[in-house]
C-alpha atoms as a PDB file:
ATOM      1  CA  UNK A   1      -2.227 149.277 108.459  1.00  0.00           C
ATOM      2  CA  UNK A   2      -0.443 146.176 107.847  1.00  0.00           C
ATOM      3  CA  UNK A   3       1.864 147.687 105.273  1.00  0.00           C
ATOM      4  CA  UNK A   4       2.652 150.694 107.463  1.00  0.00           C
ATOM      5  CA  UNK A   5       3.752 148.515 110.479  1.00  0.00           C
ATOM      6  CA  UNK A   6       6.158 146.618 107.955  1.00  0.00           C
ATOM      7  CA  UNK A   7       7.528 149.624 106.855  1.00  0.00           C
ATOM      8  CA  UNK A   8       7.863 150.714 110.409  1.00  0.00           C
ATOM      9  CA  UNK A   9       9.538 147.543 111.559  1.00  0.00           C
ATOM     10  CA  UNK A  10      11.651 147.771 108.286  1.00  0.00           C
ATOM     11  CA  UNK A  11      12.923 151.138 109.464  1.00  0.00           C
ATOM     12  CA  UNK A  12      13.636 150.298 112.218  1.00  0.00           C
ATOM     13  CA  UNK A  13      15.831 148.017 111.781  1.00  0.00           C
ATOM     14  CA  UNK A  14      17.923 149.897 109.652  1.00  0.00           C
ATOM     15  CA  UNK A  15      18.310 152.688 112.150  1.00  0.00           C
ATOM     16  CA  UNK A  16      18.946 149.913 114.746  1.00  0.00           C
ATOM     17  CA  UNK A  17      21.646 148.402 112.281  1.00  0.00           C
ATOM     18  CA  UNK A  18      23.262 151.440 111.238  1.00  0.00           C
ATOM     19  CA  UNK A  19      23.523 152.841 115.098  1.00  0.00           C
ATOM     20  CA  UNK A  20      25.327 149.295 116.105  1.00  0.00           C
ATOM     21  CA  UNK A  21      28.129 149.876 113.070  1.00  0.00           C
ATOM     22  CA  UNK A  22      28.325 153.301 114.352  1.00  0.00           C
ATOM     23  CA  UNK A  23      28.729 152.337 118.046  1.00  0.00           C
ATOM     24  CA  UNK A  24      31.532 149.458 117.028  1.00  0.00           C
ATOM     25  CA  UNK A  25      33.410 152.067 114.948  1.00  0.00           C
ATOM     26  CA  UNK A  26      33.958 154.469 117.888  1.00  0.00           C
ATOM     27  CA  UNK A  27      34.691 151.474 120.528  1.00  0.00           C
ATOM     28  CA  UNK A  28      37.216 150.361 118.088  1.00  0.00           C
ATOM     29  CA  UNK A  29      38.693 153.401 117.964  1.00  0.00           C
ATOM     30  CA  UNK A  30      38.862 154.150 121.955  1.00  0.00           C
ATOM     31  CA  UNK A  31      40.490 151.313 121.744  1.00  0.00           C
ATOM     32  CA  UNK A  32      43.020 152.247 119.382  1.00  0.00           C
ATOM     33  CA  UNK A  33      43.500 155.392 121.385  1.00  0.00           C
ATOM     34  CA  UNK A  34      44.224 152.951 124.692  1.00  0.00           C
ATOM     35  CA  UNK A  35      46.792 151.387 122.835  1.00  0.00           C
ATOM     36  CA  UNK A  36      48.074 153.932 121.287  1.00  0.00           C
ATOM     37  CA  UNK A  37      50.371 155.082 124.467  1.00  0.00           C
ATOM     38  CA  UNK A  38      52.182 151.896 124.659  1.00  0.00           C
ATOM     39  CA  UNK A  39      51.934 151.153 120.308  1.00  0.00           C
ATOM     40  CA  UNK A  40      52.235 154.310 118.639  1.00  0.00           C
ATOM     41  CA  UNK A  41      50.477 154.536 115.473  1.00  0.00           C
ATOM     42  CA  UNK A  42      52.463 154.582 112.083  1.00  0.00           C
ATOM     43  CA  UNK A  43      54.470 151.740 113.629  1.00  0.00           C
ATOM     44  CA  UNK A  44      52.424 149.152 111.968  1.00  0.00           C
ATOM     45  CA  UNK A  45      50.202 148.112 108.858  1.00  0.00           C
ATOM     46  CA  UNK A  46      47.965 145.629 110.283  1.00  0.00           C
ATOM     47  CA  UNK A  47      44.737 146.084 112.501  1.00  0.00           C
ATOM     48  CA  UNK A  48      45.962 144.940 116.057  1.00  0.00           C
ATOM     49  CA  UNK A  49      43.041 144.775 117.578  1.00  0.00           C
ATOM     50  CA  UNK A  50      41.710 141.787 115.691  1.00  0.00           C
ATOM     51  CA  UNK A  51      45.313 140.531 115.804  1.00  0.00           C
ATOM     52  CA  UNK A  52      45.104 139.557 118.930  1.00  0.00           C
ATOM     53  CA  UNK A  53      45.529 136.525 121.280  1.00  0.00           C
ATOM     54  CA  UNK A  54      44.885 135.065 124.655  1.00  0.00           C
ATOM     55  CA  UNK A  55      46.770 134.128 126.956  1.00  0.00           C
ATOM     56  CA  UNK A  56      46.686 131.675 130.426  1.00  0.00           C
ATOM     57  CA  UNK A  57      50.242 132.538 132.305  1.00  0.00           C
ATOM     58  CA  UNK A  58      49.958 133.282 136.004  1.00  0.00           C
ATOM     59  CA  UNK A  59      53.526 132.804 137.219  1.00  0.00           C
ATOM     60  CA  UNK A  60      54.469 135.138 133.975  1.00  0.00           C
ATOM     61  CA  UNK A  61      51.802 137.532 134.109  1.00  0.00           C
ATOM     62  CA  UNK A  62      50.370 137.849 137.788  1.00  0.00           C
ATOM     63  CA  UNK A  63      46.753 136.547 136.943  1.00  0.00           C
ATOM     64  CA  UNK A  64      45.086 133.351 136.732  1.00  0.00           C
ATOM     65  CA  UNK A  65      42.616 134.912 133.974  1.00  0.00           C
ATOM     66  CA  UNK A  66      42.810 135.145 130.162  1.00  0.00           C
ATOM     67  CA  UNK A  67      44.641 138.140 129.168  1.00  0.00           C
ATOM     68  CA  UNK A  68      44.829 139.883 125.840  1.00  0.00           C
ATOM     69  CA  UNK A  69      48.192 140.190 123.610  1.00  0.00           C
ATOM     70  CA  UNK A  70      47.837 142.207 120.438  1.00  0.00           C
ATOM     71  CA  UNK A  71      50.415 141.869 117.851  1.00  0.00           C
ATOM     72  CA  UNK A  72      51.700 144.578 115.383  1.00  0.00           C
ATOM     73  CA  UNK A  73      52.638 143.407 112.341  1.00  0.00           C
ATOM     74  CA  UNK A  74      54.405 145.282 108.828  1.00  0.00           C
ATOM     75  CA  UNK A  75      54.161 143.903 105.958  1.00  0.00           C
ATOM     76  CA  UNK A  76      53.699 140.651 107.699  1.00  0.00           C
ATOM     77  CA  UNK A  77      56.854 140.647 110.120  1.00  0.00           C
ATOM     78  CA  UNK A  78      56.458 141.290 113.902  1.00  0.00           C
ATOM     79  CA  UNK A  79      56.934 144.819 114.846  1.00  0.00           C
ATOM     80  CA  UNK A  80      55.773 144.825 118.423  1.00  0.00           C
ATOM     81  CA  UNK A  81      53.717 143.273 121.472  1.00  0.00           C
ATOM     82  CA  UNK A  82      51.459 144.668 123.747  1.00  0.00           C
ATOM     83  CA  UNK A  83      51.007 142.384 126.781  1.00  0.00           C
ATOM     84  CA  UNK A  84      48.040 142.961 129.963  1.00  0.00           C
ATOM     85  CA  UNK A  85      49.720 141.768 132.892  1.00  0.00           C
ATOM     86  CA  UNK A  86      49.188 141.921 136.356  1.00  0.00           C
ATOM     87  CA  UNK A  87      50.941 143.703 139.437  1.00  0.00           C
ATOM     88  CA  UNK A  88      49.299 141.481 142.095  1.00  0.00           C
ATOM     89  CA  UNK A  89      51.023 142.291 145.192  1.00  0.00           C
ATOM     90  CA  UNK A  90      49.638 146.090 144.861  1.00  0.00           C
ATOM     91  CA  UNK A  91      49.686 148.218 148.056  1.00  0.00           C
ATOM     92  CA  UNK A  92      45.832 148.005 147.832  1.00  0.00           C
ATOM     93  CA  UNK A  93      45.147 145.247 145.545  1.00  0.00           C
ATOM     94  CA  UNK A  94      46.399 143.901 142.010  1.00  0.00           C
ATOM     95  CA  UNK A  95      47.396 146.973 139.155  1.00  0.00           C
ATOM     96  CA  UNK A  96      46.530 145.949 136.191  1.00  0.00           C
ATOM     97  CA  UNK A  97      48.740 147.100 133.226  1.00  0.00           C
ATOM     98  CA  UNK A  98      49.750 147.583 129.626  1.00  0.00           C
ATOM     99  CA  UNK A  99      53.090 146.988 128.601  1.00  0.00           C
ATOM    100  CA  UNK A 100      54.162 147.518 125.273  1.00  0.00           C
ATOM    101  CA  UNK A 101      57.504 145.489 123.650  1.00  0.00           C
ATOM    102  CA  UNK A 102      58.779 145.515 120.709  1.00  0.00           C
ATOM    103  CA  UNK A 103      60.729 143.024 118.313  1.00  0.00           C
ATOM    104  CA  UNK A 104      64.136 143.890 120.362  1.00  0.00           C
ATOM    105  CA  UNK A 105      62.482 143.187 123.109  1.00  0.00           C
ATOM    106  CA  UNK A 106      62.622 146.618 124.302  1.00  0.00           C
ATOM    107  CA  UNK A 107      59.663 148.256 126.317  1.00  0.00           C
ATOM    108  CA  UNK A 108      57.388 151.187 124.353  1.00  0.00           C
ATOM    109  CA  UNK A 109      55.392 151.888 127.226  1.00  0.00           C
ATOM    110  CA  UNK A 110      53.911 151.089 130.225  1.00  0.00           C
ATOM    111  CA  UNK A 111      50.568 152.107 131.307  1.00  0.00           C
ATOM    112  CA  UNK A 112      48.126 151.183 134.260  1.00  0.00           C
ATOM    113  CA  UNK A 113      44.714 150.405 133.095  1.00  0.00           C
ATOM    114  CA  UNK A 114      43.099 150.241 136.967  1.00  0.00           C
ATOM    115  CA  UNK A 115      44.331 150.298 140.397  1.00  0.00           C
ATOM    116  CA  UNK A 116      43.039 150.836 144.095  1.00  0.00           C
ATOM    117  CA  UNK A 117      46.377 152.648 145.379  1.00  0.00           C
ATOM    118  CA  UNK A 118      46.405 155.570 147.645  1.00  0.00           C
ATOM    119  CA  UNK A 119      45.674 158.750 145.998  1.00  0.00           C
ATOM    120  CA  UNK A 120      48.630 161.338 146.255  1.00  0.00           C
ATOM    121  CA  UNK A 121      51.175 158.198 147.243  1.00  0.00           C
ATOM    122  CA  UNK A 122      50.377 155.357 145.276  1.00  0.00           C
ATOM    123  CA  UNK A 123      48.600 156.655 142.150  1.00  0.00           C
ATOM    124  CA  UNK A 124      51.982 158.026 140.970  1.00  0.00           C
ATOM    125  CA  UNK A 125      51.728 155.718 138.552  1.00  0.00           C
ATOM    126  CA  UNK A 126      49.325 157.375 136.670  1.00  0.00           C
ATOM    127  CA  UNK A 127      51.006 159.366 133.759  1.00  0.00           C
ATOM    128  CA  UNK A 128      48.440 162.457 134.983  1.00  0.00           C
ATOM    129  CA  UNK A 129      49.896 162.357 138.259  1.00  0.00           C
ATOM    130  CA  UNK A 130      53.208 161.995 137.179  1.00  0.00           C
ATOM    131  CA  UNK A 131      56.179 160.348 135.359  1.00  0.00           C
ATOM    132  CA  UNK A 132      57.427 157.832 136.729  1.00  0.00           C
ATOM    133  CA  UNK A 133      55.886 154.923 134.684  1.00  0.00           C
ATOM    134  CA  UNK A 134      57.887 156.364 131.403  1.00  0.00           C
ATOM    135  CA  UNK A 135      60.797 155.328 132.880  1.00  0.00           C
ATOM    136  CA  UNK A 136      60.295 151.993 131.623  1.00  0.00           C
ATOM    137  CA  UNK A 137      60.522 153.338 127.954  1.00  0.00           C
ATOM    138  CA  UNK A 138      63.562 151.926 125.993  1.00  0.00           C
ATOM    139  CA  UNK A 139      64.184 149.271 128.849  1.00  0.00           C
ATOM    140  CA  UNK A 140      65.103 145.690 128.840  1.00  0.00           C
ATOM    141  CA  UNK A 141      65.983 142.981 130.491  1.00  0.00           C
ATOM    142  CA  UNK A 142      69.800 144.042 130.013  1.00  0.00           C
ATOM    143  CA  UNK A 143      68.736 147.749 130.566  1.00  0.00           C
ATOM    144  CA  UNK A 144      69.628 147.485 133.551  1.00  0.00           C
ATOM    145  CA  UNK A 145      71.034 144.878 134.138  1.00  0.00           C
ATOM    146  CA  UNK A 146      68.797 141.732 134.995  1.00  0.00           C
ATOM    147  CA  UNK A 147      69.833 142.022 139.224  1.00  0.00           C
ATOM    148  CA  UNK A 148      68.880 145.726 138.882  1.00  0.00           C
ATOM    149  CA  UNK A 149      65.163 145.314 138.097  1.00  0.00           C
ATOM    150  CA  UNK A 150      64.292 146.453 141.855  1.00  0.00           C
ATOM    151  CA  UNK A 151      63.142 149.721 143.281  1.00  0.00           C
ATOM    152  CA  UNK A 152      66.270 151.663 144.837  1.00  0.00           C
ATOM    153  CA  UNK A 153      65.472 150.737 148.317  1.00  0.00           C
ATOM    154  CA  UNK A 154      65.739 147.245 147.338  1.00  0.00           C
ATOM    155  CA  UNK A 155      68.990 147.748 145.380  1.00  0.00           C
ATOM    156  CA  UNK A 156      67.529 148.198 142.447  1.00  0.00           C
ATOM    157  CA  UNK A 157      67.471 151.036 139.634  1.00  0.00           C
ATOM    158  CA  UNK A 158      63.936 152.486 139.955  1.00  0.00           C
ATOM    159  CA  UNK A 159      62.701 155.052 141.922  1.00  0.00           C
ATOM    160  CA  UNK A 160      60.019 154.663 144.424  1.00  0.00           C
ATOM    161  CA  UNK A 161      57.635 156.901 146.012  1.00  0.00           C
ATOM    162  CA  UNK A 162      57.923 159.149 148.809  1.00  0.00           C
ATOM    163  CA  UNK A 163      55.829 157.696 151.775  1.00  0.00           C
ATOM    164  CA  UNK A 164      54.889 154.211 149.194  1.00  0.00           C
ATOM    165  CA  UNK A 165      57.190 151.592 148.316  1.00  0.00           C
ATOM    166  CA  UNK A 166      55.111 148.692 147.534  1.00  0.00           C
ATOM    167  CA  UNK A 167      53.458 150.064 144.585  1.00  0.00           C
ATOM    168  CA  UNK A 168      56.315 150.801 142.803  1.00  0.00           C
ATOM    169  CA  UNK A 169      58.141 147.474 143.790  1.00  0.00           C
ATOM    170  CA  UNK A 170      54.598 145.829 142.683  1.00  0.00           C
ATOM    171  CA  UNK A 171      54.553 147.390 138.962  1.00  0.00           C
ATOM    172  CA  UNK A 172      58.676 147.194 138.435  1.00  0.00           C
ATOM    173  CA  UNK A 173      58.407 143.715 139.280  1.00  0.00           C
ATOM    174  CA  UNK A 174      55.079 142.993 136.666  1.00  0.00           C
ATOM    175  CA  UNK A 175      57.510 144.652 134.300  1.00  0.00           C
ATOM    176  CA  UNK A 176      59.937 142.694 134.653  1.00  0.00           C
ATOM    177  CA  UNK A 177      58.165 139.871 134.167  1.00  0.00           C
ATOM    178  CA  UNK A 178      55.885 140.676 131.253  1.00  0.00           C
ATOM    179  CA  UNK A 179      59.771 141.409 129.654  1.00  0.00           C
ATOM    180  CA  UNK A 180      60.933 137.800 130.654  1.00  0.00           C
ATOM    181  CA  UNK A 181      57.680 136.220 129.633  1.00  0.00           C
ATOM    182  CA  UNK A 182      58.046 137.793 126.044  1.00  0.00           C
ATOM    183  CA  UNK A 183      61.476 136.836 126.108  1.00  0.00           C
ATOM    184  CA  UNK A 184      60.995 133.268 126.677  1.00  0.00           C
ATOM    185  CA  UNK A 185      58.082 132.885 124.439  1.00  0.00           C
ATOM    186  CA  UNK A 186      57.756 135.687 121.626  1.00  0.00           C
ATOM    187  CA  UNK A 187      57.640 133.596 118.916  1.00  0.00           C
ATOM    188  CA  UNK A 188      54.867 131.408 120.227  1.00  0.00           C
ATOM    189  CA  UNK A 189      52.698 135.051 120.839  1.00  0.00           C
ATOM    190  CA  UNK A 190      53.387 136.267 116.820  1.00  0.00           C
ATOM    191  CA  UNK A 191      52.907 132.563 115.162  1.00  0.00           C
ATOM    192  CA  UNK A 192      49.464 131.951 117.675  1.00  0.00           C
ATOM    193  CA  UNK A 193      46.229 132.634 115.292  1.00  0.00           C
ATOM    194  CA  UNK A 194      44.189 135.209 115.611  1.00  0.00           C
ATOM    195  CA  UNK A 195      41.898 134.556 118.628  1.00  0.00           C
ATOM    196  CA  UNK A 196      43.578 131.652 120.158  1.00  0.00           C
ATOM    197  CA  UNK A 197      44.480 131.060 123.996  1.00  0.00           C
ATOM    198  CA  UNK A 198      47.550 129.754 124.465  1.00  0.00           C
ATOM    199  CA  UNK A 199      47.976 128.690 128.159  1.00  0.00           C
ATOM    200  CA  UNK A 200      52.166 128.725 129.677  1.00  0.00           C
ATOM    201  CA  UNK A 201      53.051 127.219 132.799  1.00  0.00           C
ATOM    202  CA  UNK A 202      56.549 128.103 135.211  1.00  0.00           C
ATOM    203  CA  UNK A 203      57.103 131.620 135.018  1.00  0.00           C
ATOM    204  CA  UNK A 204      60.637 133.549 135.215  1.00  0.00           C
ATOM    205  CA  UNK A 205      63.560 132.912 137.451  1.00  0.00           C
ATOM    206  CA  UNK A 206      64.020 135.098 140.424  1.00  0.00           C
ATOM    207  CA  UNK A 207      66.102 137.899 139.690  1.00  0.00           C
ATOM    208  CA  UNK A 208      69.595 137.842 141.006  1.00  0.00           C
ATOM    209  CA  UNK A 209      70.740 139.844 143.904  1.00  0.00           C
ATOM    210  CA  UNK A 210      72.349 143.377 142.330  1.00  0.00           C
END
C-alpha cells in the first residue's frame, strides 16, 4: 500500500510538472503573438520577453504604475523598443497601449491593449474596427513635425472620429509621448538589466502650437 501511494504521489508530480512547462510554453508564446503587431518577428535574435525592464515614468508615460519595456536586440545591438504607456485622459477612462519604436526612433506599431470607449465611436481604435491606429506606423517626432502631433481639429495631423474627439486626441497624445520619452532616454532602456525598474521623473515639453 505504502509503495503504491509513493508511486502515485511520484506520478503525480510528474504530470503536475510536465502540465506547468506546457502551460508556460503557450503563455510565452501568446505573448509573443501580442507583441508581435508592434515587433515583428525576424527583426531580432534575442528572446524579448525576458529582455525586459520596468519602468516608473508618469509625466512620460501616463501612469503612476510599473510598466513593462521589452528590448529587441541582434547580435547584441538594439534593434527596437516596445513601450506600455498610458492614454489617461480617455473619453471613458485611461487606454492602455503598446507602442513599438525602433533604433531610429521611428514607431512599428501602435496597439491598444484595453479601453472603456464607446463602442461604434470610440473603439475605432481597435485595428478590428478599423485603421486608424496604423497611422502611427513609420512616424516620429519629426514625422510630422513636433507642433503637428494633434488631432486635425486641434491643428494637428491626425484624424479623429466622427461624433468622438477625445479618444483620438487621448491616444495621439500617449504617442507622442511614449516617442519623446524614448527619445530622451533610449539608451538608459537598452543598457538597464534584465528585470530592473528604472524610475524617470519630468516628462516631455508641451508641444508647440502648429
Amino acid at each position: 500500500m505504502g509503495l503504491a501511494a509513493l508511486l502515485a504521489v511520484g506520478v503525480l508530480v510528474v504530470v503536475e510538472s510536465m502540465t506547468r512547462e506546457r502551460i508556460a510554453a503557450a503563455e510565452y508564446e501568446a505573448q509573443l503573438q501580442a507583441l508581435a503587431a508592434v515587433m515583428p518577428v525576424g527583426s531580432y535574435d534575442n528572446r524579448p520577453l525576458d529582455d525586459a525592464i520596468n519602468v516608473v515614468a508618469p509625466g512620460w508615460l501616463g501612469s503612476d504604475k510599473a510598466l513593462v519595456v521589452w528590448r529587441a536586440r541582434r547580435a547584441g545591438s538594439p534593434v527596437q523598443l516596445v513601450v506600455q504607456s498610458v492614454a489617461p485622459r480617455g473619453y471613458s477612462g485611461p487606454i492602455d497601449l503598446l507602442v513599438g519604436v525602433d533604433d531610429a526612433r521611428q514607431v512599428v506599431g501602435v496597439r491598444v491593449t484595453r479601453h472603456q470607449e464607446t463602442p461604434g465611436l470610440g473603439d475605432a481604435i481597435e485595428p478590428r474596427r478599423s485603421g486608424w491606429i496604423d497611422r502611427f506606423t513609420g512616424r516620429s517626432l519629426g514625422d510630422p513635425a513636433l507642433g503637428r502631433w494633434r488631432v486635425r481639429r486641434d491643428g494637428g495631423d491626425f484624424d479623429q472620429f466622427t461624433g468622438a474627439t477625445i479618444t483620438p486626441r487621448a491616444v495621439v497624445a500617449a504617442v507622442a509621448s511614449t516617442l519623446a520619452f524614448v527619445e530622451a532616454h533610449g539608451p538608459a532602456l537598452y543598457a538597464a538589466p534584465a528585470g530592473e525598474t528604472l524610475v524617470f521623473d519630468g516628462g516631455p515639453p508641451p508641444l508647440p502650437r502648429p
